[in-house]
Every structure is written in structure tokens, then in C-alpha cells.
Protein backbone atom coordinates (compact mmCIF):
# COMPACT_ATOMS: atom_id res chain seq x y z
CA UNK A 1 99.55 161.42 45.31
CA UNK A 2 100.92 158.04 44.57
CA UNK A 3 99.00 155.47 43.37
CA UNK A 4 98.83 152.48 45.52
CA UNK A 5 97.32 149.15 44.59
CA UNK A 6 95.70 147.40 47.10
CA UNK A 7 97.45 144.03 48.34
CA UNK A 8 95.59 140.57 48.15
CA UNK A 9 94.51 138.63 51.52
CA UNK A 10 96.73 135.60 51.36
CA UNK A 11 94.40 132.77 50.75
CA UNK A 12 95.56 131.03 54.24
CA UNK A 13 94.56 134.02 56.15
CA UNK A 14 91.44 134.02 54.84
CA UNK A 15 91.21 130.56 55.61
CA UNK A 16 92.17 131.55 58.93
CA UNK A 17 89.10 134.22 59.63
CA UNK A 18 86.24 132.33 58.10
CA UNK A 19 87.79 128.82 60.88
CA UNK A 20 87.33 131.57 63.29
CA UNK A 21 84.32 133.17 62.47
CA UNK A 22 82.75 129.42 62.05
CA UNK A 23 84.13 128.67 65.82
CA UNK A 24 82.31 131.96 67.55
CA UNK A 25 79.17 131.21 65.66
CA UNK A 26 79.45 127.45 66.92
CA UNK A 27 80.91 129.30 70.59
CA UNK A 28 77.67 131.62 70.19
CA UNK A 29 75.33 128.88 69.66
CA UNK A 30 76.51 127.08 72.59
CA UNK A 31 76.28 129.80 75.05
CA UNK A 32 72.49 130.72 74.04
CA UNK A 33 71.85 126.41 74.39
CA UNK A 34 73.25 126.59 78.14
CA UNK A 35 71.49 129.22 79.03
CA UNK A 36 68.29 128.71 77.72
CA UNK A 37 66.40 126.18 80.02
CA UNK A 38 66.85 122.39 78.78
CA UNK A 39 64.27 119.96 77.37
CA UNK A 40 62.51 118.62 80.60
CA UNK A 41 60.74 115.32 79.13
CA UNK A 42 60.18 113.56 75.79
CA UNK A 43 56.69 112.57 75.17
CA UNK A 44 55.95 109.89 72.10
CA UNK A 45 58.99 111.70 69.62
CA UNK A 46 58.24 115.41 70.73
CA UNK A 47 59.99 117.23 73.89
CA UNK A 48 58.70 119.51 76.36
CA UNK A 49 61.11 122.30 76.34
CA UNK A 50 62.12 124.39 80.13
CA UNK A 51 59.78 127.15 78.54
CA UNK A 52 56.44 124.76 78.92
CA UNK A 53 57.63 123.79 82.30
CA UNK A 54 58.48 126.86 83.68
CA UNK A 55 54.87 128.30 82.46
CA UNK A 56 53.42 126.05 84.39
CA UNK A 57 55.69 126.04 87.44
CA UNK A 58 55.53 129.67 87.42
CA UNK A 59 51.36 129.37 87.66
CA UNK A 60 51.81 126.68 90.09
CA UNK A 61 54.24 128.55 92.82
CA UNK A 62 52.15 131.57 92.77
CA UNK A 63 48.72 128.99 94.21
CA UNK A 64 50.64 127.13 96.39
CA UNK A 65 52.86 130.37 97.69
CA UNK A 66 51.05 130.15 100.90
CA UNK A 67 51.56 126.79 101.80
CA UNK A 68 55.22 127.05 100.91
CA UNK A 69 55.73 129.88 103.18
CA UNK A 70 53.86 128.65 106.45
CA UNK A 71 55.21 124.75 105.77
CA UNK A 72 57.61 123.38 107.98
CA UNK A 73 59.08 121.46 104.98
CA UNK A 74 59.13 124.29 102.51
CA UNK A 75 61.09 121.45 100.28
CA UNK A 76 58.38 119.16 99.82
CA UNK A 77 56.02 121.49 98.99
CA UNK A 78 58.23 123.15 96.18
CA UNK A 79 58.83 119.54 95.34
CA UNK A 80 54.96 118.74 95.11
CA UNK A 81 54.69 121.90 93.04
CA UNK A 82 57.46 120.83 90.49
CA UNK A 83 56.10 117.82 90.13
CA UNK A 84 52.82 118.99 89.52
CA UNK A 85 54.42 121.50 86.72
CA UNK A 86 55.82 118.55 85.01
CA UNK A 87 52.14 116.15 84.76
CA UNK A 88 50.45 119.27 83.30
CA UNK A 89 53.38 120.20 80.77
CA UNK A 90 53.23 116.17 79.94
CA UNK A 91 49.53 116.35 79.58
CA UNK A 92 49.46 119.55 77.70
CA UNK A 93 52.10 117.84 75.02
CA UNK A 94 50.24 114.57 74.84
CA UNK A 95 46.52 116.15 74.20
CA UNK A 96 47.87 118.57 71.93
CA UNK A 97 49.35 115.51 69.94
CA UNK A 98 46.20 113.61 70.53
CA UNK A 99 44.28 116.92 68.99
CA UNK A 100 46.45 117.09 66.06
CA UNK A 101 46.15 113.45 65.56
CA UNK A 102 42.13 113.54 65.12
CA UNK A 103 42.39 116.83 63.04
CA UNK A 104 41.11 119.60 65.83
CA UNK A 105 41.08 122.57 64.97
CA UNK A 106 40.51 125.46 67.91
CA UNK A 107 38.26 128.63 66.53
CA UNK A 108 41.15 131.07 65.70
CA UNK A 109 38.74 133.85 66.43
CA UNK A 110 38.26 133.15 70.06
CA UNK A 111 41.99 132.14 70.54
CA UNK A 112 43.13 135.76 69.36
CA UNK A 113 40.93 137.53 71.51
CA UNK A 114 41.56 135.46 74.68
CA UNK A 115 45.45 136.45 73.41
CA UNK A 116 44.32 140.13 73.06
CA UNK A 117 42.95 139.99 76.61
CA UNK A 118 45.30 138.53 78.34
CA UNK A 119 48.06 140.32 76.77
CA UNK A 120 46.41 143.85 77.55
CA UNK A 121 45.91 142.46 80.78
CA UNK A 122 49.78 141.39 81.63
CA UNK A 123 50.60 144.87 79.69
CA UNK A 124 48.41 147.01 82.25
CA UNK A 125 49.39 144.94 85.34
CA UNK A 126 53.02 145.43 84.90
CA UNK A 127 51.94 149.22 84.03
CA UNK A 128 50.48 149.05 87.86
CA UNK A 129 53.57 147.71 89.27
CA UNK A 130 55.80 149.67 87.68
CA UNK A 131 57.61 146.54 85.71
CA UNK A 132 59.03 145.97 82.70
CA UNK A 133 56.50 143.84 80.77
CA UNK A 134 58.60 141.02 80.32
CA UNK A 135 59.92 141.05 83.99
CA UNK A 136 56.63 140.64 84.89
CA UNK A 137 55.59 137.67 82.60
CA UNK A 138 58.80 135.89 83.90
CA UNK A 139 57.64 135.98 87.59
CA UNK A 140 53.77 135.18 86.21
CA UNK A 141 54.51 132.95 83.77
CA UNK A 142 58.37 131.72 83.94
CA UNK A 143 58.87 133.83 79.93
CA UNK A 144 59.14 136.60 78.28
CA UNK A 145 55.76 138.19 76.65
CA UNK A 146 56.79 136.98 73.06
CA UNK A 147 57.62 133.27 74.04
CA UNK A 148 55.03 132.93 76.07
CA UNK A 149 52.10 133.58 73.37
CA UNK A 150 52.93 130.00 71.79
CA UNK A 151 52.67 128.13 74.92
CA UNK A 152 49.27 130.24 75.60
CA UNK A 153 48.15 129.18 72.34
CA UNK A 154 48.78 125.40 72.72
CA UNK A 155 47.28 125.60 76.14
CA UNK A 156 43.87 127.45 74.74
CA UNK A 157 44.21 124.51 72.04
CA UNK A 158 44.54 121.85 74.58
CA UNK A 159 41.62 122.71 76.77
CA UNK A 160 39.50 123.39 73.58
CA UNK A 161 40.32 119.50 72.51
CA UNK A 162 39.98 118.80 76.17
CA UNK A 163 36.42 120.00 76.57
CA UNK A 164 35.09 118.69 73.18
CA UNK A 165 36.26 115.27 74.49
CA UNK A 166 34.68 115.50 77.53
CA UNK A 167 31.36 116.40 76.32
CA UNK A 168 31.38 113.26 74.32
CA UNK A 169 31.99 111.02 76.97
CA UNK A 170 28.85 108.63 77.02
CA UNK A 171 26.94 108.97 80.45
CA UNK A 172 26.94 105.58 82.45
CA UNK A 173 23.81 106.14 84.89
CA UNK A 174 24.73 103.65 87.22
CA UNK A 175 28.26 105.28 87.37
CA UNK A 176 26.96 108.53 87.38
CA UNK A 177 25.01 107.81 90.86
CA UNK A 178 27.76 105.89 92.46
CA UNK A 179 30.24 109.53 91.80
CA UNK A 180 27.48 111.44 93.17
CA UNK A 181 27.12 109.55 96.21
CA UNK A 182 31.24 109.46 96.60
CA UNK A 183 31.39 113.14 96.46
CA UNK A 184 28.13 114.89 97.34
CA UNK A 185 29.87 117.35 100.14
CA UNK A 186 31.64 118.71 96.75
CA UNK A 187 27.92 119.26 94.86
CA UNK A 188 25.09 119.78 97.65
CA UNK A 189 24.67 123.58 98.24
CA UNK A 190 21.99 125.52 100.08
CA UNK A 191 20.88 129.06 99.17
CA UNK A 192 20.27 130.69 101.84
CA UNK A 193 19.11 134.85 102.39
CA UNK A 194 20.61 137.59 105.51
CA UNK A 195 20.29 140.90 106.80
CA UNK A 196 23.54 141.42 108.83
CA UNK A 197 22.82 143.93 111.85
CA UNK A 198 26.24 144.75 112.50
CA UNK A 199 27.07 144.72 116.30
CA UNK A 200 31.09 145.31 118.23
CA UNK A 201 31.76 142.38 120.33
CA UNK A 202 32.49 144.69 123.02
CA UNK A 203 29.03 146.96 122.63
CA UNK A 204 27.66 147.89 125.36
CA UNK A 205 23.83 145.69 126.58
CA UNK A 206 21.60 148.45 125.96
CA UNK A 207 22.84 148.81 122.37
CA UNK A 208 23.05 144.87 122.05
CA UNK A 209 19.25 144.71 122.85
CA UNK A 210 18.82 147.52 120.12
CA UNK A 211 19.99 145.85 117.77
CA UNK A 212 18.48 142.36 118.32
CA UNK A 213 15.22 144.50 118.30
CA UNK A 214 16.25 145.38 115.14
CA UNK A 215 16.91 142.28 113.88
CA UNK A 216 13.52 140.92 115.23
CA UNK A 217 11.48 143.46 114.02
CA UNK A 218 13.01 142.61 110.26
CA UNK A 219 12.35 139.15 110.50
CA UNK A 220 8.53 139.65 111.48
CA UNK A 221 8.43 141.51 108.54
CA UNK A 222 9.91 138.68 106.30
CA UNK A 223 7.68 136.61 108.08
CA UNK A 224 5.09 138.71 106.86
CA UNK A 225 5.77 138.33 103.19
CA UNK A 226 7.52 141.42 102.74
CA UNK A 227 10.41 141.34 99.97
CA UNK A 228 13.13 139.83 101.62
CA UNK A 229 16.06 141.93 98.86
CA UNK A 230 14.21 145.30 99.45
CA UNK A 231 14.66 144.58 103.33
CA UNK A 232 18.38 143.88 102.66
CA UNK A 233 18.77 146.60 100.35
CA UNK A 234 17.74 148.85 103.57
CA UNK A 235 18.93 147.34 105.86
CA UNK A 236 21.81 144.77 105.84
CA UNK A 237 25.20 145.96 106.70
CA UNK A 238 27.44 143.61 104.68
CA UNK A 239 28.66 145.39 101.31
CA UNK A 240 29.07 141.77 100.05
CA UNK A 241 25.41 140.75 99.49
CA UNK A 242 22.89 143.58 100.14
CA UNK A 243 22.71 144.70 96.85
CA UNK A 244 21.58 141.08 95.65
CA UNK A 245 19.18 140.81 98.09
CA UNK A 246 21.59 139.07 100.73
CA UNK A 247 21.53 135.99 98.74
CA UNK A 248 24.77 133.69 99.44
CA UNK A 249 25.15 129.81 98.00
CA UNK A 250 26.75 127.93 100.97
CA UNK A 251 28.70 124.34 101.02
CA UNK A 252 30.95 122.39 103.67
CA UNK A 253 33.74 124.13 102.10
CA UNK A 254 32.32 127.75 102.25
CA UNK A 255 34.08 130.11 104.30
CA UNK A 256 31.20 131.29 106.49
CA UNK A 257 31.28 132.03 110.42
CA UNK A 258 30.11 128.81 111.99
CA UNK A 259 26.89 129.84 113.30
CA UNK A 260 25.84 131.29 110.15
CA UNK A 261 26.30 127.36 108.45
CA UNK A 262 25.10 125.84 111.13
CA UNK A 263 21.53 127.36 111.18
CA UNK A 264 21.69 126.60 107.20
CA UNK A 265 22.58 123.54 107.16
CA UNK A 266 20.36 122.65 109.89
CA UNK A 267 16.84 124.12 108.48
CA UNK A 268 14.50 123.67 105.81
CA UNK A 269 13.44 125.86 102.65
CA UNK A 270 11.55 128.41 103.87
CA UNK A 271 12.47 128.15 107.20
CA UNK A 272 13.38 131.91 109.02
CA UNK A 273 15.39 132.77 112.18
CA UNK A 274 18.04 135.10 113.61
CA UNK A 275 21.51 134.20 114.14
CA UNK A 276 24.38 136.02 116.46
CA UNK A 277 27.89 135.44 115.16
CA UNK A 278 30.80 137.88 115.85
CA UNK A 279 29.79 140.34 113.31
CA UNK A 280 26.03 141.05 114.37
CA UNK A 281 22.71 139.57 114.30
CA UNK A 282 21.83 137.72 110.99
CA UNK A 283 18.09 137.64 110.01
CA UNK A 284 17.87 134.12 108.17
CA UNK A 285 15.91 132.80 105.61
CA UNK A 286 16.86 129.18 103.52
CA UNK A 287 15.53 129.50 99.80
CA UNK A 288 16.41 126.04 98.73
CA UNK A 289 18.47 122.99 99.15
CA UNK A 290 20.14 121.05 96.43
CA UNK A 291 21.24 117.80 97.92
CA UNK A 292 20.01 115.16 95.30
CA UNK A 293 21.53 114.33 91.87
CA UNK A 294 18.63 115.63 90.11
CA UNK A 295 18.84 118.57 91.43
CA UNK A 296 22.37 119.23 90.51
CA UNK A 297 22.23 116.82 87.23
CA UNK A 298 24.17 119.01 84.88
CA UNK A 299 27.22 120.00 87.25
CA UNK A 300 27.42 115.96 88.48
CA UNK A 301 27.05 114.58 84.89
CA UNK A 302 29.99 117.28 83.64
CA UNK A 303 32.10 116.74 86.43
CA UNK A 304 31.66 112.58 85.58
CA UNK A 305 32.71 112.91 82.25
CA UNK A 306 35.80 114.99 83.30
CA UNK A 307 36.71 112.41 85.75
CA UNK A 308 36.27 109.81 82.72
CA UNK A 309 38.09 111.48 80.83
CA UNK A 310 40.91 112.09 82.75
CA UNK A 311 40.87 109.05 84.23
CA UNK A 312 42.15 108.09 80.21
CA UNK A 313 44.39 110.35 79.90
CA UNK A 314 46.29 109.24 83.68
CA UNK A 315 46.11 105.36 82.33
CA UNK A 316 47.36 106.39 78.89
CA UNK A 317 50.46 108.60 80.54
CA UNK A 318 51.22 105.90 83.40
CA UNK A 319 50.45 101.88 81.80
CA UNK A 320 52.97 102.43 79.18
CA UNK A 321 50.76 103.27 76.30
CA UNK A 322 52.37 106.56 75.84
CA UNK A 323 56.36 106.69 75.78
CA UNK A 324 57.22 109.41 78.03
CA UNK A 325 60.99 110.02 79.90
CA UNK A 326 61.90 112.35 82.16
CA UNK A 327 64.88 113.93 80.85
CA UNK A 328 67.85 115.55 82.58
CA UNK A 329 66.59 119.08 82.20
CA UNK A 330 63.86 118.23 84.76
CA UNK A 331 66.67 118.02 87.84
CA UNK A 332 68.20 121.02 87.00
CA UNK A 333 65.09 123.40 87.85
């Protein structure tokens, strides 16, 4: 066989292929930049990449869903909610600077489980559904599962930082009174105890009066001292309280038929009475009312320092002390 000697590249063709091979690694490069999601905002001398945002958008969609759907201006809403993404990426970025600053350090321990558990948690979900995992974490969470473990991490560190500040936050009295008194609807609860008798609206009188017998004869009872959880235990129809004794912590804001939060917040601890709504006959009984700062002290006095301390970080963000731009990226989501 003859012997044939293998011919040299010449030196400008080479030149040639590595020019070329430099221009698709440059072409490559350029391709992954546009479609990964741009930088959204610079805060201080560090950005807050599409990733952050979208995390948070993501979050922020999925509560506000609702209202998006039934709004006659769908557009403001998703608007509202972009916005909204944007403040808490902003925040996140500026605490977590503020955290590194002062040397905080979040317990690595805790971190990885909360990690562990959430990421079991996404894993089993998308199991549920059917999904791919990381189609699933981008409609939860706007990434895939391997990006998004950073930005859970410096959002665990953030609220760590967050909550150690808080708790320092000196306690004004004075102050403290004056928040109480601007927002007691959103502290003052009442505890109040039924035994639903479930009744149709369209029953029939002879098995309405049964059942308000019933109803009577449970509230003599209570009346007489008997334990009020053992009688809702027995007797109570509604699968939401009877095995704790029918015990339900009501505010303005609770969700309760009208009736039932009128009676409560019209009585008295200890007071006792039957109430018809459109699910039955309740048998009443207040435990307690907490309507005074003392008697809430510890929720009021945390939810004061939050304020306070958010109140610091919003001046800090919006008078200039921090540097923060909105970059391009932002108008592009």
C-alpha cells in the first residue's frame, strides 16, 4: 500500500477556522444574552437580573389571578402586579446588601432544610400534575428548579436579616398607642364557641321547629355548665370546628355569615344565645374579647416595629439615599 504523508493545514486556513470558531462562540454568547431575561434595575453597583423579577412576578400573578380575571381593566391590575414585582426584587437586593454590609450571617442549617422542603414539595406537586419539574417552577416561580434555589436562598437570607432588624427596633410607647388606635379593626378579635344544627332553607316547619328544639335544648345545657367542646363534639354539624370544640377567632375581616358576627360582635364574654343563618341554628357562646392593646401587646408591638422598619427601608429606596434605576429590561416584561 503506498505510503502517503499527510499534508500540512496552510497556516491561513487555520487562521481562517479558529476567526470562525471565535465568531460562533461570540454568535453563541449573544443568542443565550437575548434570550435570557435582561437586568431589570441597578441598585447601589449591583443589578437585579429578569430571574429575581420574574420570581417574584410569578408569586405575585398567581395572588392577584382573581382580580385580574374579574377586572374590567385587566391592564392595570397586571400593571399593579409588575410593579409590585419590581419594589420587592429592589428591596430584596438592597437588604441583602444591607445584610452583607453588617456581617449577617443566616443559620445554614435551617436554610437547607427550608430548601429540602420546598424542593420536595415543588418535586411532588409537579408529580400531581403530571409536569415536568421545571415547567412547573416556571409557572410558580418564573425559573427553572436549579436557578431558582439562589434566589430562594437570598430571599430566606433577606427575611432572616429582615426579622433580626425588626426585633431590634426600640418600642416608642406613645407611638405604639397611637398605631393601635389607627388600626384596631386589623388587631381586635373575639373568640367566640357554636354548635351548628344544620337546617335546608327550604325544610319543611315541623322539621324547622325540630331543630330549633334542638338547638334550645343544647344551649340550656351550656347554660347549665355542661362542657361546651363535648356538646360540639356530639352534636355540631360543621366538619370545620367540632372537633375543637366549635371554637372560631372572629374579626371585621372574617368571612362569617352575617348573623353569626353580628351576635359576636354584639355580646359580652360569657354571654349565650342561638342564632339562625342560612346554614342552621347556631348555639352561641363568646369566650373572650380582645379589643385593648394590652390584650393584644405582643402582635401590636411586632407589627409596630415592622411598620418602623419598613417605613426605613421605603425612605431609604425613595429620598435618594439609595441609587436605584430602573433599567430597560423592566419594559420589556
Amino acid at each position: 500500500m503506498e505510503n502517503k504523508t499527510k499534508k500540512k493545514m496552510p497556516t491561513d486556513i487555520k487562521v481562517f477556522i479558529i476567526v470562525c470558531s471565535v465568531i460562533a462562540v461570540i454568535l453563541i454568547a449573544a443568542v443565550v444574552y437575548i434570550i435570557q431575561p435582561k437586568d431589570v434595575a441597578l441598585v447601589q453597583n449591583s443589578r437585579v437580573s429578569g430571574d429575581e423579577f420574574k420570581y417574584y412576578y410569578s408569586q405575585d400573578y398567581q395572588t392577584y389571578a382573581q382580580y385580574i380575571q374579574s377586572s374590567e381593566n385587566p391592564e392595570s391590575v397586571l400593571n399593579y402586579v409588575k410593579q409590585l414585582a419590581l419594589s420587592q426584587a429592589i428591596e430584596v437586593e438592597y437588604i441583602l446588601q444591607e445584610a452583607q454590609k453588617n456581617g449577617f450571617k443566616a443559620d445554614q442549617k435551617e436554610m437547607d432544610e427550608n430548601w429540602a422542603t420546598m424542593e420536595q414539595n415543588i418535586i411532588n406537586a409537579a408529580t400531581t400534575y403530571e409536569m415536568d419539574v421545571d415547567d412547573f417552577c416556571e409557572q410558580s416561580f418564573g425559573t427553572n428548579l436549579k436557578k431558582l434555589k439562589p434566589l430562594f436562598r437570598d430571599a430566606f437570607i433577606a427575611q432572616k436579616y429582615r426579622e433580626a432588624k425588626i426585633a431590634e427596633v426600640a418600642v416608642d410607647e406613645t407611638k405604639l398607642a397611637a398605631f393601635y388606635e389607627e388600626n384596631k379593626a386589623s388587631f381586635d378579635y373575639y373568640t367566640v364557641r357554636h354548635i351548628l344544627i344544620e337546617l335546608e332553607q327550604d325544610a319543611e316547619d315541623a322539621v324547622v321547629q325540630e331543630k330549633q328544639k334542638l338547638a334550645q335544648d343544647i344551649l340550656d345545657r351550656v347554660n347549665k355548665g355542661e362542657d361546651f367542646a363535648a356538646l360540639a363534639l356530639e352534636f355540631s354539624d360543621d366538619d370545620g370546628s367540632n372537633k375543637t370544640g366549635g371554637v372560631y377567632d372572629v374579626d371585621q375581616s372574617t368571612n362569617f355569615v352575617p348573623e353569626f358576627k353580628e351576635w359576636t360582635f354584639a355580646s359580652k364574654a360569657g354571654d349565650t344565645g342561638i342564632v339562625q343563618s342560612t346554614y342552621g341554628f347556631h348555639v352561641m357562646k363568646l369566650d373572650a374579647v380582645y379589643d385593648t392593646l394590652e390584650a393584644n401587646k405582643e402582635v401590636i408591638t411586632q407589627a409596630w416595629q415592622a411598620n418602623e422598619f419598613q417605613n426605613k427601608i421605603n425612605t431609604a429606596l425613595n429620598d435618594g439615599t439609595v441609587k436605584v434605576e430602573i433599567l430597560d429590561g423592566f419594559s420589556e416584561f
